[in-house]
Protein backbone atom coordinates (compact mmCIF):
# COMPACT_ATOMS: atom_id res chain seq x y z
CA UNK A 1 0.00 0.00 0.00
CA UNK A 2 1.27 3.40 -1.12
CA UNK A 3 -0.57 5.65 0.30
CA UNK A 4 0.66 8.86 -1.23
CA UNK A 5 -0.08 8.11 -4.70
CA UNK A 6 -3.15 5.89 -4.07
CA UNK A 7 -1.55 2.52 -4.57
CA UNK A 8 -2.77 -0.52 -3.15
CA UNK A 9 -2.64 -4.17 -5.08
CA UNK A 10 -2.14 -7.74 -3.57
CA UNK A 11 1.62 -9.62 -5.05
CA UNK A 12 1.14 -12.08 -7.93
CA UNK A 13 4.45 -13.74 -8.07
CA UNK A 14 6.90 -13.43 -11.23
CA UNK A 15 9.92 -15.14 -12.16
CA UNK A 16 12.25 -15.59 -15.19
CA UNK A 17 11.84 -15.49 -18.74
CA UNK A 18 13.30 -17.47 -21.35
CA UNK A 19 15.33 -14.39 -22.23
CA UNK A 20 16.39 -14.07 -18.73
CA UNK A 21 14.27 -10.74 -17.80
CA UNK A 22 12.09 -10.91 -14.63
CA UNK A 23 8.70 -11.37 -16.24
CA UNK A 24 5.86 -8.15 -15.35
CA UNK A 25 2.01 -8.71 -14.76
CA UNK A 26 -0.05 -8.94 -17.00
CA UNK A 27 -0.99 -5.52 -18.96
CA UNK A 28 -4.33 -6.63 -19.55
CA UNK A 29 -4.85 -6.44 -16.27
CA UNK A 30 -2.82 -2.94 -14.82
CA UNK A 31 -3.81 -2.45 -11.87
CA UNK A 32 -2.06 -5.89 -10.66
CA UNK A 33 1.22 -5.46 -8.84
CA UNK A 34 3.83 -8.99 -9.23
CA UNK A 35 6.94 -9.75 -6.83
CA UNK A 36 10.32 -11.30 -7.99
CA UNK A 37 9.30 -14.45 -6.45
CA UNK A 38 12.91 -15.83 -7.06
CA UNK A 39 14.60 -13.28 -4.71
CA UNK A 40 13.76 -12.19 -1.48
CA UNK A 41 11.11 -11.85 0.34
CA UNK A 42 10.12 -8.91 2.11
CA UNK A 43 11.45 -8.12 5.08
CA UNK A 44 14.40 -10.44 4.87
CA UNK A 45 18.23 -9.25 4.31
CA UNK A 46 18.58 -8.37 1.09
CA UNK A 47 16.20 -6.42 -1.95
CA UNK A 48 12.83 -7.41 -2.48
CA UNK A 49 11.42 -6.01 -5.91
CA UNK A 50 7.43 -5.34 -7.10
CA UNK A 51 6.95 -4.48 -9.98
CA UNK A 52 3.29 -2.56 -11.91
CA UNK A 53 2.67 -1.17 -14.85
CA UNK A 54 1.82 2.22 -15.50
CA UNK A 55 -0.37 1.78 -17.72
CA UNK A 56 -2.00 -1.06 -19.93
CA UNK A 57 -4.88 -1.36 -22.40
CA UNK A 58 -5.71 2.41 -22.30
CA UNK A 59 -6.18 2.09 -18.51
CA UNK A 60 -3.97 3.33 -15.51
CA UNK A 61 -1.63 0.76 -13.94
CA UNK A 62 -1.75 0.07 -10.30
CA UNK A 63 2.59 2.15 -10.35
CA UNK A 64 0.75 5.26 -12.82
CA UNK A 65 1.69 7.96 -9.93
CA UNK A 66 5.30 5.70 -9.32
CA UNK A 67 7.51 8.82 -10.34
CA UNK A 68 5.95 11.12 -7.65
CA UNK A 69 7.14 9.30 -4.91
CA UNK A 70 9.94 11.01 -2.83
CA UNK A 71 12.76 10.80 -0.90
CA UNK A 72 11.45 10.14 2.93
CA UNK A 73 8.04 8.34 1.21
CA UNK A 74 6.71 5.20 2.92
CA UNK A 75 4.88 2.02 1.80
CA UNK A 76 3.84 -0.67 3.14
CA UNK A 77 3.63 -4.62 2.61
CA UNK A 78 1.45 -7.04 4.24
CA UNK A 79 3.17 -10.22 4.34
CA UNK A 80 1.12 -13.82 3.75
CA UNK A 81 2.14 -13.95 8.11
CA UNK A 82 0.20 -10.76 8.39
CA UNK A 83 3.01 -9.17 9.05
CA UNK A 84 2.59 -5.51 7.82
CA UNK A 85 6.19 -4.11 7.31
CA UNK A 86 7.20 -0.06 6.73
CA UNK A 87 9.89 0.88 4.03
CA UNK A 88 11.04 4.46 3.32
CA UNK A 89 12.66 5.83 0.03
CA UNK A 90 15.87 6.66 0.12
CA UNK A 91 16.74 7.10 -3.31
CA UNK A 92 14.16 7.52 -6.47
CA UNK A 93 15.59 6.96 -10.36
CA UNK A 94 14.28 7.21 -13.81
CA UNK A 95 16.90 5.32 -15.96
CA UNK A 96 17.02 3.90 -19.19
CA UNK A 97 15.84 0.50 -20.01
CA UNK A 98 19.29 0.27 -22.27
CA UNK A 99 21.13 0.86 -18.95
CA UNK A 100 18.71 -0.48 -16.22
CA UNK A 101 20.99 -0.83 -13.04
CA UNK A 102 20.53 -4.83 -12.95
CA UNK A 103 23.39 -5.05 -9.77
CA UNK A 104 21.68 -2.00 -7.95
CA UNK A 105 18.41 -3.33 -8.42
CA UNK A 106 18.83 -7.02 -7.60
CA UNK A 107 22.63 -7.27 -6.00
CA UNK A 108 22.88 -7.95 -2.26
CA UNK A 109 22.07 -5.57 0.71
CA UNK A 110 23.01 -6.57 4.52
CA UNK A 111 19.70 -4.83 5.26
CA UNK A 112 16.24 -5.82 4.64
CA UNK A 113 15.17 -3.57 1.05
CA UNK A 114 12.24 -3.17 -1.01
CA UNK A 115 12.26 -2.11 -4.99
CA UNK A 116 9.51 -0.20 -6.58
CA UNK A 117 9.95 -1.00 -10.62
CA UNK A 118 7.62 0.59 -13.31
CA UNK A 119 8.54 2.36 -16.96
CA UNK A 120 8.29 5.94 -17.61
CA UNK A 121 10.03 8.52 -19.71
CA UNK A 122 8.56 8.78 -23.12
CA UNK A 123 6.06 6.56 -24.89
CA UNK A 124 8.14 4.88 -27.40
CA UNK A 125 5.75 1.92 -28.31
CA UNK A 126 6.86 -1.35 -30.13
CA UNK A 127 7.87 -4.22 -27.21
CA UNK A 128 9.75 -1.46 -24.90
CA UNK A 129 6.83 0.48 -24.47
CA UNK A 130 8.17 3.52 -22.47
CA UNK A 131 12.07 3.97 -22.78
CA UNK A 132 12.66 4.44 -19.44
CA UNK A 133 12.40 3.04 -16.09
CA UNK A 134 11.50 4.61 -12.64
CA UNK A 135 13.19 2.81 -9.53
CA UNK A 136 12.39 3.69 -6.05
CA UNK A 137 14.76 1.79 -3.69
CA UNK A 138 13.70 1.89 0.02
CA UNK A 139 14.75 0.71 3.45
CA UNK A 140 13.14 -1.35 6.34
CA UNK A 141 12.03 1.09 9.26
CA UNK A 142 13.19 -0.31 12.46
């Protein structure tokens, strides 16, 4: 649940696909939020990632307000314990997909993290869609 920009979808989980790309929910359905089920999960060492769309079929994607999220934000995730957990943003990037920061994104953290993943930039169409993503990387609060 982000509660600044309206954002609140339960976790479908993704993995790999054939190409080796962490697969994204279904853009038929936008408003659907996935998590990298092959990497952590929240709240243990290390950085989980959701992903969302920002947009798909016409329709607004469950990460549409994604790039208004700041520095000092907070989110939440309710774990399948029940265990409702608190991350802040600490940093917030809009990079392109030809240099998407795969080791910043996915590489080891001592700390529990959380990734926020959706495109943005400029509408470029064909299979990229947008030529950019937005990143929000946050931390556990203690």
């Amino acid at each position: 649940m982000i509660d600044k920009i309206t954002a609140s979808s339960t976790l479908i989980p993704l993995r790999k696909q054939a190409n080796g790309e962490v697969e994204t929910p279904d853009v038929k359905t936008p408003m659907q939020a996935g998590w990298y089920s092959l990497g952590v999960v929240p709240g243990e060492p290390g950085p989980a990632v959701i992903l969302g769309h920002v947009d798909g079929g016409g329709k607004p994607g469950i990460f549409k307000r994604l790039n208004e999220i700041k520095v000092g934000d907070l989110t939440s995730v309710t774990r399948e314990d029940g265990k409702v957990l608190k991350f802040r943003a600490y940093r917030v990037d809009q990079v392109s997909k030809d240099a998407f920061p795969t080791a910043k994104v996915y590489g080891n953290t001592a700390v529990p993290e959380l990734r926020l993943i959706t495109c943005g930039g400029e509408f470029v169409g064909g299979d990229l869609g947008y030529g950019d993503n937005i990143i929000v990387f946050m931390k556990l609060e203690t």
